[in-house]
Protein backbone atom coordinates (compact mmCIF):
# COMPACT_ATOMS: atom_id res chain seq x y z
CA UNK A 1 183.19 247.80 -2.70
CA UNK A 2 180.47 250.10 -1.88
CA UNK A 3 180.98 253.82 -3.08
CA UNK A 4 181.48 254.68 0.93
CA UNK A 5 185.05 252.98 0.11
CA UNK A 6 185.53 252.94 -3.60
CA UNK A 7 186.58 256.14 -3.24
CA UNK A 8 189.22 255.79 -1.18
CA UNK A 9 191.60 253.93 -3.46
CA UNK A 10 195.17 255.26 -2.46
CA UNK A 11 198.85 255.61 -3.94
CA UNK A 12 201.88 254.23 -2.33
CA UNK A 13 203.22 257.78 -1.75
CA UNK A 14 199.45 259.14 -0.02
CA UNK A 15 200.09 255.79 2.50
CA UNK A 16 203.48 256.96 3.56
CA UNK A 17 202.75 260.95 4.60
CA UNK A 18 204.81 261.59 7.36
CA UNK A 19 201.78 261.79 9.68
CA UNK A 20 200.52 258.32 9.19
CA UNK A 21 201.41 255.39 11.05
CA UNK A 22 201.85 251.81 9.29
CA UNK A 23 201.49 249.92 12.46
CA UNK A 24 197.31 249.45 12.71
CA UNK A 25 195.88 248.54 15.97
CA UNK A 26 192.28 246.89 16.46
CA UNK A 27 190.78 249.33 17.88
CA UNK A 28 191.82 252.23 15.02
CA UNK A 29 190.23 249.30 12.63
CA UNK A 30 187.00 248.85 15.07
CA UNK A 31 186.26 252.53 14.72
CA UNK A 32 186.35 251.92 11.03
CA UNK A 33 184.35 249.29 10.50
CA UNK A 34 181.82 250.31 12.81
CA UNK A 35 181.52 254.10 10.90
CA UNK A 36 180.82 251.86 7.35
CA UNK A 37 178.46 249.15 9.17
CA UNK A 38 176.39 252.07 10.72
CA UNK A 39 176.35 254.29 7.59
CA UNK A 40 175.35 250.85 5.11
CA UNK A 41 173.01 248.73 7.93
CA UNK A 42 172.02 251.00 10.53
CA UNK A 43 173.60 249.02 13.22
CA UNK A 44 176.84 248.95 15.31
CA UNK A 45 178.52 245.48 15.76
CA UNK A 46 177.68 243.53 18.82
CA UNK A 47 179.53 242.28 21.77
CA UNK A 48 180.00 238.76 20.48
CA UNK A 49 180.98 239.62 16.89
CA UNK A 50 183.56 241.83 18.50
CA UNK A 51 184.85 239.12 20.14
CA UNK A 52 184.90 237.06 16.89
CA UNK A 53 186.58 239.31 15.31
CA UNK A 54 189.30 240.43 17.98
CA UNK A 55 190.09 236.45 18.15
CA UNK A 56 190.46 236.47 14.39
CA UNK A 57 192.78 239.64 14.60
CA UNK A 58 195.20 237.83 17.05
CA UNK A 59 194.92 234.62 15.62
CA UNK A 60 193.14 232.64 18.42
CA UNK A 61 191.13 229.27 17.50
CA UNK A 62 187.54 229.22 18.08
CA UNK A 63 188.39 226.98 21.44
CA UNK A 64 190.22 229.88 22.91
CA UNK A 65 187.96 232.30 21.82
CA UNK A 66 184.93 230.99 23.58
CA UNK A 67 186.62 230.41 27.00
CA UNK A 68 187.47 233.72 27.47
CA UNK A 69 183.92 235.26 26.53
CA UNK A 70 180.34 234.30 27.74
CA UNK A 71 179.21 232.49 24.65
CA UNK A 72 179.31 229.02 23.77
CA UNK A 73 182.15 227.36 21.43
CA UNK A 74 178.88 226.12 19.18
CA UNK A 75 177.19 229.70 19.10
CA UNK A 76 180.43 231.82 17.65
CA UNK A 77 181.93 229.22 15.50
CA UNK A 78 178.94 227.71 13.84
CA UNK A 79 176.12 230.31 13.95
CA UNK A 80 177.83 233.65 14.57
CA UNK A 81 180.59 233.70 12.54
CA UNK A 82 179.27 232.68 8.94
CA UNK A 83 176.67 235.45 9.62
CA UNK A 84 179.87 237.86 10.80
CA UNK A 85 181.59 237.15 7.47
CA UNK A 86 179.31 237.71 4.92
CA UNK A 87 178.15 240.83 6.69
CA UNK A 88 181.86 242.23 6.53
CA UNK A 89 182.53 240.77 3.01
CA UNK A 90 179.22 242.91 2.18
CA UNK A 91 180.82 245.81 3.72
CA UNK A 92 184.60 245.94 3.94
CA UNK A 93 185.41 243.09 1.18
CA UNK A 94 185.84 245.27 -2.11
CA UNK A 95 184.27 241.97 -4.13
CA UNK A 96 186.37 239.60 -1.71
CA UNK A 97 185.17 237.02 0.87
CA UNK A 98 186.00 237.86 4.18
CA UNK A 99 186.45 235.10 6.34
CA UNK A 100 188.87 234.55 9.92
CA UNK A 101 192.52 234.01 8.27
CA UNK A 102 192.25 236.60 5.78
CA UNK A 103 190.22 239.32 8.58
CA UNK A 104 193.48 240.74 9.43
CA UNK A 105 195.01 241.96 6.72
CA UNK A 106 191.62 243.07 5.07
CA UNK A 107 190.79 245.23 8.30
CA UNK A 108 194.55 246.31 8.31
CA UNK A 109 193.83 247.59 4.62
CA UNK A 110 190.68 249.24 5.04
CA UNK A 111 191.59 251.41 7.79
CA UNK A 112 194.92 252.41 6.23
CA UNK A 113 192.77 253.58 2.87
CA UNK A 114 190.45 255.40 5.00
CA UNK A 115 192.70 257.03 7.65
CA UNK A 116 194.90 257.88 3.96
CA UNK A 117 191.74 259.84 2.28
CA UNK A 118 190.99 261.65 5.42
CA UNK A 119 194.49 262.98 6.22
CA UNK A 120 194.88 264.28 2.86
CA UNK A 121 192.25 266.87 2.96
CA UNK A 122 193.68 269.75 5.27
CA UNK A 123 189.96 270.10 5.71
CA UNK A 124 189.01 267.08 7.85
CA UNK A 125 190.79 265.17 10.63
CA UNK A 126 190.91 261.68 10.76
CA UNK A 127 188.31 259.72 12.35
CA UNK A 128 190.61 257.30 14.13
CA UNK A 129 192.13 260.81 15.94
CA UNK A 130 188.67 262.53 15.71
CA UNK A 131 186.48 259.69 17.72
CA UNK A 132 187.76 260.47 21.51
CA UNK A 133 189.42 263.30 22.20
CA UNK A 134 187.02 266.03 21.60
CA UNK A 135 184.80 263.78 24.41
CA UNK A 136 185.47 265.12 27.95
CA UNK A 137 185.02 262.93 30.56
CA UNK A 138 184.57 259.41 31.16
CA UNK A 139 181.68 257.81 28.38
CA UNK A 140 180.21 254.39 29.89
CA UNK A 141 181.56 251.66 27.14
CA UNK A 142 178.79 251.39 24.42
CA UNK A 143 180.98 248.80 22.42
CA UNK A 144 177.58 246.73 22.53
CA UNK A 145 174.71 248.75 22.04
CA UNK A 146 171.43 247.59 20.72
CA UNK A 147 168.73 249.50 18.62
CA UNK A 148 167.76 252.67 19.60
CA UNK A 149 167.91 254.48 16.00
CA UNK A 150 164.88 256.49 16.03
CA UNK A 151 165.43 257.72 19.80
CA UNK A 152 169.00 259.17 18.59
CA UNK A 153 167.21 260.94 15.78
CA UNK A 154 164.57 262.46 17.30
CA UNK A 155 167.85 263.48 20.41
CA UNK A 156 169.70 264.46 17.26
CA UNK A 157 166.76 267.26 16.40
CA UNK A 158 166.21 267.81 20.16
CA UNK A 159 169.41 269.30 20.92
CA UNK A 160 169.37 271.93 18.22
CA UNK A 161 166.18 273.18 19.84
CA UNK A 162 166.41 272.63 23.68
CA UNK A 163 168.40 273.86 26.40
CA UNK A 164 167.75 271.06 28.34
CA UNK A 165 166.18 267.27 27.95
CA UNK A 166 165.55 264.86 30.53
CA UNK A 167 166.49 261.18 29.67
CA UNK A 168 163.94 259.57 31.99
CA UNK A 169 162.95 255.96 32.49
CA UNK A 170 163.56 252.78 34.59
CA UNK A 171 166.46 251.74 36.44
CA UNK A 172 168.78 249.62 33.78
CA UNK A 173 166.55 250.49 30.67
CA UNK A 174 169.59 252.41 29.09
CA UNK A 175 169.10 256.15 29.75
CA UNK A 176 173.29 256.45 30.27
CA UNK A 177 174.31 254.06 27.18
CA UNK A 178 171.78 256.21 25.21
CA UNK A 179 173.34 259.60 26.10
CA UNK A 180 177.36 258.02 25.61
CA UNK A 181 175.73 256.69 22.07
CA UNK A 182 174.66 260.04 21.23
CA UNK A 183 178.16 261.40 22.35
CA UNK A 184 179.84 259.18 20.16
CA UNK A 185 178.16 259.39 16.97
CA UNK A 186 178.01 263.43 17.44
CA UNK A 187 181.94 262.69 17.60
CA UNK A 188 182.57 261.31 14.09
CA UNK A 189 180.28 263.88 12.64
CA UNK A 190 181.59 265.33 9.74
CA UNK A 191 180.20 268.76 10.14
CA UNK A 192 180.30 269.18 14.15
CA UNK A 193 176.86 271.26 15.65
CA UNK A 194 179.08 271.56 19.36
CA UNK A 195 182.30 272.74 20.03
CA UNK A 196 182.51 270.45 22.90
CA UNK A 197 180.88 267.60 23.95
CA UNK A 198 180.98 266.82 28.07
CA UNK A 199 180.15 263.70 29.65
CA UNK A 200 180.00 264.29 33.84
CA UNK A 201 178.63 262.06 36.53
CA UNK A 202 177.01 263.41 39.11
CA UNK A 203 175.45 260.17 41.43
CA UNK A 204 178.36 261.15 43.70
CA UNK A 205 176.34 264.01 44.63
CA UNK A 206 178.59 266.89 44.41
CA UNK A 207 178.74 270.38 45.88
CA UNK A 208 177.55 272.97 43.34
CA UNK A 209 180.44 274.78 43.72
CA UNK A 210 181.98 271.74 42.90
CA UNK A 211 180.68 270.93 39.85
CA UNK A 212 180.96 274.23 38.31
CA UNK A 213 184.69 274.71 38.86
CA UNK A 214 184.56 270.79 37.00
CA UNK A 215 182.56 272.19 34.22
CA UNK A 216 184.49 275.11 33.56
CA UNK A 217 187.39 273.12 33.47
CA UNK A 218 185.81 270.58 31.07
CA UNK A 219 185.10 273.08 28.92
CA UNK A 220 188.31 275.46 28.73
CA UNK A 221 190.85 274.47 31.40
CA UNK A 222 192.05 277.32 33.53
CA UNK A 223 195.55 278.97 33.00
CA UNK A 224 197.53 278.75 36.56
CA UNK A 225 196.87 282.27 36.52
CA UNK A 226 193.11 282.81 36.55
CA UNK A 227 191.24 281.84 39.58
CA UNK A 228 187.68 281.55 39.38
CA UNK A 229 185.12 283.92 41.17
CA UNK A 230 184.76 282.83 45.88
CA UNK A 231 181.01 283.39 45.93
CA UNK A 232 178.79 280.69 44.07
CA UNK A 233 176.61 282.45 41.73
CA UNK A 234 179.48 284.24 40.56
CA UNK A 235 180.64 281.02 39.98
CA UNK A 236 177.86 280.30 37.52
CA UNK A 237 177.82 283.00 35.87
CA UNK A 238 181.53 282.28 34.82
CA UNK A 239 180.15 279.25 33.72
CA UNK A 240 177.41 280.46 31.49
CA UNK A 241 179.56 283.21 30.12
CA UNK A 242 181.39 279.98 28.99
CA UNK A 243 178.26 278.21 27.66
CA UNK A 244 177.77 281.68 25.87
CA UNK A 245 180.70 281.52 23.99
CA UNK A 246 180.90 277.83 23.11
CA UNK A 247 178.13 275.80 21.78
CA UNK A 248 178.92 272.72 23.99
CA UNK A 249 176.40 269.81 25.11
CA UNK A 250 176.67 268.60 28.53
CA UNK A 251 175.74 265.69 30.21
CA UNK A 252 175.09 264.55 33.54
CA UNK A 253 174.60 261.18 34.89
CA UNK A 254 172.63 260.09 37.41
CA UNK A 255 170.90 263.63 37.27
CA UNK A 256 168.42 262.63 40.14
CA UNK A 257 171.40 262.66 42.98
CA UNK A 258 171.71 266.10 42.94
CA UNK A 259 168.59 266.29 44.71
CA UNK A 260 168.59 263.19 47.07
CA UNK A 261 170.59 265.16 49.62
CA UNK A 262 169.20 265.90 53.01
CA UNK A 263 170.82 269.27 53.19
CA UNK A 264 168.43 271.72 52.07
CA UNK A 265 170.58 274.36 51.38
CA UNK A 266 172.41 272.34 48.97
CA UNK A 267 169.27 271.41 47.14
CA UNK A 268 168.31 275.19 47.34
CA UNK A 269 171.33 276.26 45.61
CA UNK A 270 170.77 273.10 42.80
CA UNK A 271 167.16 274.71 42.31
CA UNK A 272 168.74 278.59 41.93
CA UNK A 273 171.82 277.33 39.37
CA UNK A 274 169.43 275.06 37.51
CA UNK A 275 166.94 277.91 37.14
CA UNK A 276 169.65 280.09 35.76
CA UNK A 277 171.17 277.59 33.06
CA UNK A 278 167.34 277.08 31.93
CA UNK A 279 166.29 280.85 31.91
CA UNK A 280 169.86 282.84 31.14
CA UNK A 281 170.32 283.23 27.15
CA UNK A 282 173.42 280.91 25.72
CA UNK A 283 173.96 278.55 22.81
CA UNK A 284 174.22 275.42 24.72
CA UNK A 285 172.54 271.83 26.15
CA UNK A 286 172.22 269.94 28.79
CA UNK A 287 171.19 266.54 29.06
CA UNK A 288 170.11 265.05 32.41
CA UNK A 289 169.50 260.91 32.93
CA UNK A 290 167.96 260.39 36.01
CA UNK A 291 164.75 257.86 36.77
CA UNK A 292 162.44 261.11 37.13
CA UNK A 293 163.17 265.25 37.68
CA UNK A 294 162.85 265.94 41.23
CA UNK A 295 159.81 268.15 42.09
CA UNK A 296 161.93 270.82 41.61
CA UNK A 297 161.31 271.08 38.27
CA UNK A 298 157.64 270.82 37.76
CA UNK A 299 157.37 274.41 38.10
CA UNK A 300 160.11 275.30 35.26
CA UNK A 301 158.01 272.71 33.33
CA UNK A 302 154.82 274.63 33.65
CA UNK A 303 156.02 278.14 32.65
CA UNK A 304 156.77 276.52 29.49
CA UNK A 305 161.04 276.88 29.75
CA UNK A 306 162.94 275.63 27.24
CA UNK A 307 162.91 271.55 28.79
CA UNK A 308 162.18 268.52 27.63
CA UNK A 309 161.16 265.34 28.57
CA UNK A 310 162.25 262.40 27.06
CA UNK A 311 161.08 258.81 28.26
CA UNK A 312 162.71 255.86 27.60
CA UNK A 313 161.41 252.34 27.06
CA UNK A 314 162.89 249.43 26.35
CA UNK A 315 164.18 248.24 23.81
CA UNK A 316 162.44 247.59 20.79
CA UNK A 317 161.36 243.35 19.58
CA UNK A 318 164.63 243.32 17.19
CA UNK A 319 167.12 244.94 19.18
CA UNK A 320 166.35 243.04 22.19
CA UNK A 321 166.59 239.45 19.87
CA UNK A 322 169.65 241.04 18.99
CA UNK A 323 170.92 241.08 22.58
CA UNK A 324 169.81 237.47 23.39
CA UNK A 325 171.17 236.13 20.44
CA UNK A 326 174.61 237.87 20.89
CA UNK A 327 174.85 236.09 24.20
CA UNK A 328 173.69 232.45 22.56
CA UNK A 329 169.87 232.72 23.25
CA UNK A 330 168.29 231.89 20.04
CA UNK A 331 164.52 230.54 20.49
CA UNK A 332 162.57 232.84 18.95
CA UNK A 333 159.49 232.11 20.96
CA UNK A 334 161.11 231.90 24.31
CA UNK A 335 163.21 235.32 23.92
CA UNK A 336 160.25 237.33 22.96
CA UNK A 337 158.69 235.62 25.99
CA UNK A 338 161.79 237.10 28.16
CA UNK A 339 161.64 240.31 26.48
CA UNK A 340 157.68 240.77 26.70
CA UNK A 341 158.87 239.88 30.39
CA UNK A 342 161.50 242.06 31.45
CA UNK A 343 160.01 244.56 29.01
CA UNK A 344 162.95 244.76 26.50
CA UNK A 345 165.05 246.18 29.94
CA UNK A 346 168.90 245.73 28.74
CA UNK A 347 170.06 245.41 32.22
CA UNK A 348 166.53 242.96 33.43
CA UNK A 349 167.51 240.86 30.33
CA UNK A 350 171.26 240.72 30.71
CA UNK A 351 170.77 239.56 34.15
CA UNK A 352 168.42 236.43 33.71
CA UNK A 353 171.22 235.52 30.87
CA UNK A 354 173.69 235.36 33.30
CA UNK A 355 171.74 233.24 35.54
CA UNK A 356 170.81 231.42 32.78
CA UNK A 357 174.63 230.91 31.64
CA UNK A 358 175.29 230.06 35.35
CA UNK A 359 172.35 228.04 36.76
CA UNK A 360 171.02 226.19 33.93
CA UNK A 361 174.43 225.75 31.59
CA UNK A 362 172.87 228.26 28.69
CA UNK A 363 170.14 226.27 28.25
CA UNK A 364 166.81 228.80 27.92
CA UNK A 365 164.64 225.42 26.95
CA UNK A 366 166.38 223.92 30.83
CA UNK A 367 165.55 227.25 32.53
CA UNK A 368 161.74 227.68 30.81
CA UNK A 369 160.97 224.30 32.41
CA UNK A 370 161.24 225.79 35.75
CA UNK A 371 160.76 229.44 34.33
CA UNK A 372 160.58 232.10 37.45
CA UNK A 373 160.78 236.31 37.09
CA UNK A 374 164.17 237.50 38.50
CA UNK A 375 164.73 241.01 39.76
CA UNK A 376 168.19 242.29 39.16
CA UNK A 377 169.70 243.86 42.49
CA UNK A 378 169.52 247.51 40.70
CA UNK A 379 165.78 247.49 40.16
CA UNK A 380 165.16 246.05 43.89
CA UNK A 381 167.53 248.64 45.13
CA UNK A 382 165.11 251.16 43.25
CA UNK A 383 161.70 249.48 44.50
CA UNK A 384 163.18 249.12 47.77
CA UNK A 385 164.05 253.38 47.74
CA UNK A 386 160.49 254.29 45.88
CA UNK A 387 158.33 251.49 48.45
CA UNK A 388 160.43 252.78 51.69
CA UNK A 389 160.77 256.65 51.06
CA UNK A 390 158.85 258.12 48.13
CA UNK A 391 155.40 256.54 47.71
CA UNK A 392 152.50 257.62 49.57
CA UNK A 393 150.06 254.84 51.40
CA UNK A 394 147.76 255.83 48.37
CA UNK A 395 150.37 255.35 46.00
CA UNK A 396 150.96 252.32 47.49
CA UNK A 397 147.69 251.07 47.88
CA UNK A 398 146.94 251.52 44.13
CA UNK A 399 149.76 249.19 43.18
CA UNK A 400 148.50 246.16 45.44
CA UNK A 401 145.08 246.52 44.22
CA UNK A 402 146.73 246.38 40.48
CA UNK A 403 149.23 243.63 41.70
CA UNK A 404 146.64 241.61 43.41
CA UNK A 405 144.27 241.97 40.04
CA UNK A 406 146.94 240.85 37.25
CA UNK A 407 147.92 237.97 39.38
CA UNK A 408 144.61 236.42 38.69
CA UNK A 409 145.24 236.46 34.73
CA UNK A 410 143.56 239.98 34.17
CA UNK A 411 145.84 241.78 31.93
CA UNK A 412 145.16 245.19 32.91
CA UNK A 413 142.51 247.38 35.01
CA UNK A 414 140.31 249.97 33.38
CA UNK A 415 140.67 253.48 35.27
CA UNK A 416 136.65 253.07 36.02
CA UNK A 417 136.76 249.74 37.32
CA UNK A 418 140.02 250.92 39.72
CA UNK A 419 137.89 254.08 41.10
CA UNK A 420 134.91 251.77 41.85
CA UNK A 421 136.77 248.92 43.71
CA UNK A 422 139.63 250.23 45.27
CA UNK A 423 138.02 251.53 48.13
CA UNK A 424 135.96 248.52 48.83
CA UNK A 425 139.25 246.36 48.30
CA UNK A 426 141.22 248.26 50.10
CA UNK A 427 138.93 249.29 52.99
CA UNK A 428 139.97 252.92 52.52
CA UNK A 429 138.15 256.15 51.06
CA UNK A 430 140.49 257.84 48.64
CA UNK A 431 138.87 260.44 46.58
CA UNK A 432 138.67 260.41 42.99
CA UNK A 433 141.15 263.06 42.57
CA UNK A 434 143.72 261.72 44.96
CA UNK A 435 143.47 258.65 43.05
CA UNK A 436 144.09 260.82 39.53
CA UNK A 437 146.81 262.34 41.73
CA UNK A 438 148.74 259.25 42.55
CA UNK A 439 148.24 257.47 38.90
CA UNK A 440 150.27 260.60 37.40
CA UNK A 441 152.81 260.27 39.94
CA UNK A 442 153.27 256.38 39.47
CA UNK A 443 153.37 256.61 35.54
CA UNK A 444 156.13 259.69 36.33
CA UNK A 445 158.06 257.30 38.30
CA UNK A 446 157.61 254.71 35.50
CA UNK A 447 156.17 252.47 38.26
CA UNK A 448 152.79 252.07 36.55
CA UNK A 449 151.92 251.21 32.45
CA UNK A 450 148.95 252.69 31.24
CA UNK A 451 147.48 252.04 27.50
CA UNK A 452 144.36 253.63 25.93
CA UNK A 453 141.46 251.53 23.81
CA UNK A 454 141.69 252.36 20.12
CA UNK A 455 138.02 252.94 19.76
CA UNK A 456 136.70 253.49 23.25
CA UNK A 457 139.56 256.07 24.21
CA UNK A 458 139.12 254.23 27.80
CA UNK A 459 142.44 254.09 30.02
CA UNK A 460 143.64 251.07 31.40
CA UNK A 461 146.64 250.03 33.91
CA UNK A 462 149.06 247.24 34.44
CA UNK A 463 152.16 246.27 36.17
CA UNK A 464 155.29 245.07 34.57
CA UNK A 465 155.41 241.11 35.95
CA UNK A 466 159.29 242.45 37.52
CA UNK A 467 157.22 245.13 39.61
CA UNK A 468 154.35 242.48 40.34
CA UNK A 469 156.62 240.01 41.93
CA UNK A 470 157.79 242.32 44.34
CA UNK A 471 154.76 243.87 45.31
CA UNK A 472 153.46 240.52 46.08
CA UNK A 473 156.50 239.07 47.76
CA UNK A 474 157.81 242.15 49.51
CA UNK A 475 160.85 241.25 50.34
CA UNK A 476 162.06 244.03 52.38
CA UNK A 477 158.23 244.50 54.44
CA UNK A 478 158.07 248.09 52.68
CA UNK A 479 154.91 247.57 50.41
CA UNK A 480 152.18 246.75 53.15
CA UNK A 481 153.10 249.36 55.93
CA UNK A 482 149.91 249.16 57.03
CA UNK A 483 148.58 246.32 59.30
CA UNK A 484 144.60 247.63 57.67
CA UNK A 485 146.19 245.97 54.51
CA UNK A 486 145.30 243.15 53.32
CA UNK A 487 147.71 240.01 53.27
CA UNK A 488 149.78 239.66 50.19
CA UNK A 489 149.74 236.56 48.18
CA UNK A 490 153.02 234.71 47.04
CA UNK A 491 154.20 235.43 43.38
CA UNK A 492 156.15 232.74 41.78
């Protein structure tokens, strides 16, 4: 065994302290083995091999186990599973061979030797015990999470030296699973930088009022006794005096709610408590997901407070293979087609599997035959909200002109050749700064993908081929608003 286990060889007598229990469950044994995969292969186990393994654990046959999961009988017996067990006998097997009968007892022993060595040091707490509690709120599952290592190091160094950072990106491309992630793994940390770590979601929109009395109560609950302050900034300033005392990292969901509401007031007093968390000394951080930060911020953002912006993309070549092949797409040529596609999107690419599964019987060589771009119902909700009520007609008219140009084979449009056609094209006369103007806001709203030349330095833009289709299709009637415009051709 690897010395992350060697040394936690145990007596008979250290297995039967009065505060551990015999009786093992899965999940205790999950935690386990995902702590020693992580710290030996840099990776969490997937989806699928959890469901290998969770069969093997209650003795189901490999018949049973593939009807009640996505994946094909074929995929987890004869392709998944040899791959499981020699990654676990590398891992958990102490010189052994781990294979289905024998998982059981072997997980069983594992997690009894390592829940033994941390409960005899009065200095540590078991990680079984250790890996929810100290979470408040409601995490998202990340069970099967993909990738992502370098983006939870650099968080990892960002939240010792922000007070804030934005997790901004596309609809679907994993800004929540990335925040939970970090929760989690903060969690088991053996020397804790928080006191308290706070998962909230906020795409319900609350009252501010609202939310701070949640906060507060996230972080220390009230005694029955104290009441909290009537007025509202009194109300935050409870709450900082909290965030002042307690190093504690918060985060809010859906971030970008907060600011969607029509009452004005309510976004004033957002503005005013967000101000104060950013400006007001404490030893705290918050981190916000949302697609974009509302206007609201571009001022706090310019006077240099203590914010940061961190994009996401998608996921990286490997991670995404990973995710394919966990759900039985193996074709190395065809899922770095879909991934080059969908742009390594988690949710884009979990979608066309299940149509895949549904439509075309798991077959990715049936569905290339009559290969077409899907758009999950999450990112038309979000093109449908950006086309109808956010973008400008220049805005708009920028991404037809790019649309209609990359549907003839043209991979991308060089800024020069967009300010010297667009107005001919388009039969408009936008100036060259209210063109500059609306490519900033587009690559803000991740609408956009711009790349630079190595050598010439020369800026270039294209669409993702999700974002094409729709432009070209419009399916709702929001893109052309004008009846100036030009007709729209027919994506396939």
């Amino acid at each position: 065994m690897n010395s992350s286990l060697s040394s936690v060889i145990t007596t008979e007598q250290e297995l039967s302290e009065p505060n551990f229990s015999p009786t093992v469950t899965f999940e205790e044994a999950l935690v386990i083995v995902n702590n020693l995969l992580f710290a030996q292969k840099d990776r969490y186990l997937s989806e699928a091999e959890i469901t290998v393994m969770r069969g093997a654990w209650d003795n189901r046959d490999f018949v049973e186990i593939a009807e009640n999961s996505p994946h094909t009988l074929n995929y987890l017996q004869r392709r998944l599973a040899p791959q499981l067990w020699h990654l676990l006998s590398e891992v958990i097997g102490d010189g052994e061979q781990v294979f289905k009968r024998k998982l059981r007892p072997i997980l069983e022993q594992v997690t009894k030797k390592y829940y033994a060595q941390h409960t005899s040091n009065a200095e540590q707490t078991s990680p079984i015990k250790n890996f929810v509690p100290i979470i408040r709120g409601q995490l998202p599952d990340v069970s099967s999470f993909y990738g992502r290592i370098q983006e939870l190091s650099q968080l990892k160094e960002l939240i010792i030296k922000q007070r804030c950072i934005s997790l901004i990106g596309a609809p679907g491309i994993g800004k929540s699973s990335l925040a939970a992630k970090l929760l989690t793994e903060l969690n088991v940390e053996p020397k804790p930088i928080f006191d308290c770590l706070i998962w909230k979601s906020v795409t319900h929109a609350p009252r501010v009022q609202d939310l701070v009395t949640e906060l507060i109560e996230l972080i220390q609950p009230l005694e029955p006794s104290l009441d909290l302050p009537e007025y509202t900034q009194a109300m935050v300033t409870a709450l900082i005096k909290q965030l002042q005392s307690r190093r504690c990292l918060i985060v809010l969901d859906g971030f970008e709610a907060l600011f969607r509401a029509s009452n004005l007031e309510q976004r004033l007093e957002y503005r005013i408590f967000f101000r104060r968390l950013l400006e007001e000394q404490h030893q705290s951080c918050l981190v916000l997901t949302c697609r974009n930060l509302p206007d609201e911020f571009n001022l706090l953002i310019r006077t240099k407070s203590p914010i940061n912006c961190f994009k996401i993309q998608g996921l990286d070549a490997d991670a995404a293979m990973q995710l394919l092949a966990a759900q039985g797409l193996t074709d190395e040529e065809k899922c770095r087609d879909l991934i080059n596609t969908y742009r390594g999107n988690p949710l884009e690419l979990e979608t066309i599997i299940e149509r895949i599964h549904h439509f075309f019987a798991g077959s990715a060589e049936v569905f290339f035959k009559y290969k077409t771009t899907f758009i999950s119902n999450e990112f038309q909700a979000m093109l449908d909200e950006v086309f109808g009520e956010v973008l400008s007609l220049v805005q708009r008219q920028i991404m037809i002109y790019i649309a209609e140009e990359i549907a003839s084979d043209v991979k991308s449009i060089s800024f020069t050749k967009l300010l010297s056609e667009i107005n001919h094209k388009q039969r408009t006369s936008i100036s060259t700064s209210e063109i500059v103007k609306a490519l900033e806001k587009l690559e803000t709203l991740s609408l956009i993908e711009s790349v630079k030349d190595p050598v010439t330095k020369e800026i270039s833009f294209t669409l993702q081929p999700v974002i094409k289709k729709y432009i070209l299709t419009d399916p709702q009637g929001l893109v052309c608003v004008s009846h100036a415009l030009p007709n729209l051709a027919v994506a396939s």
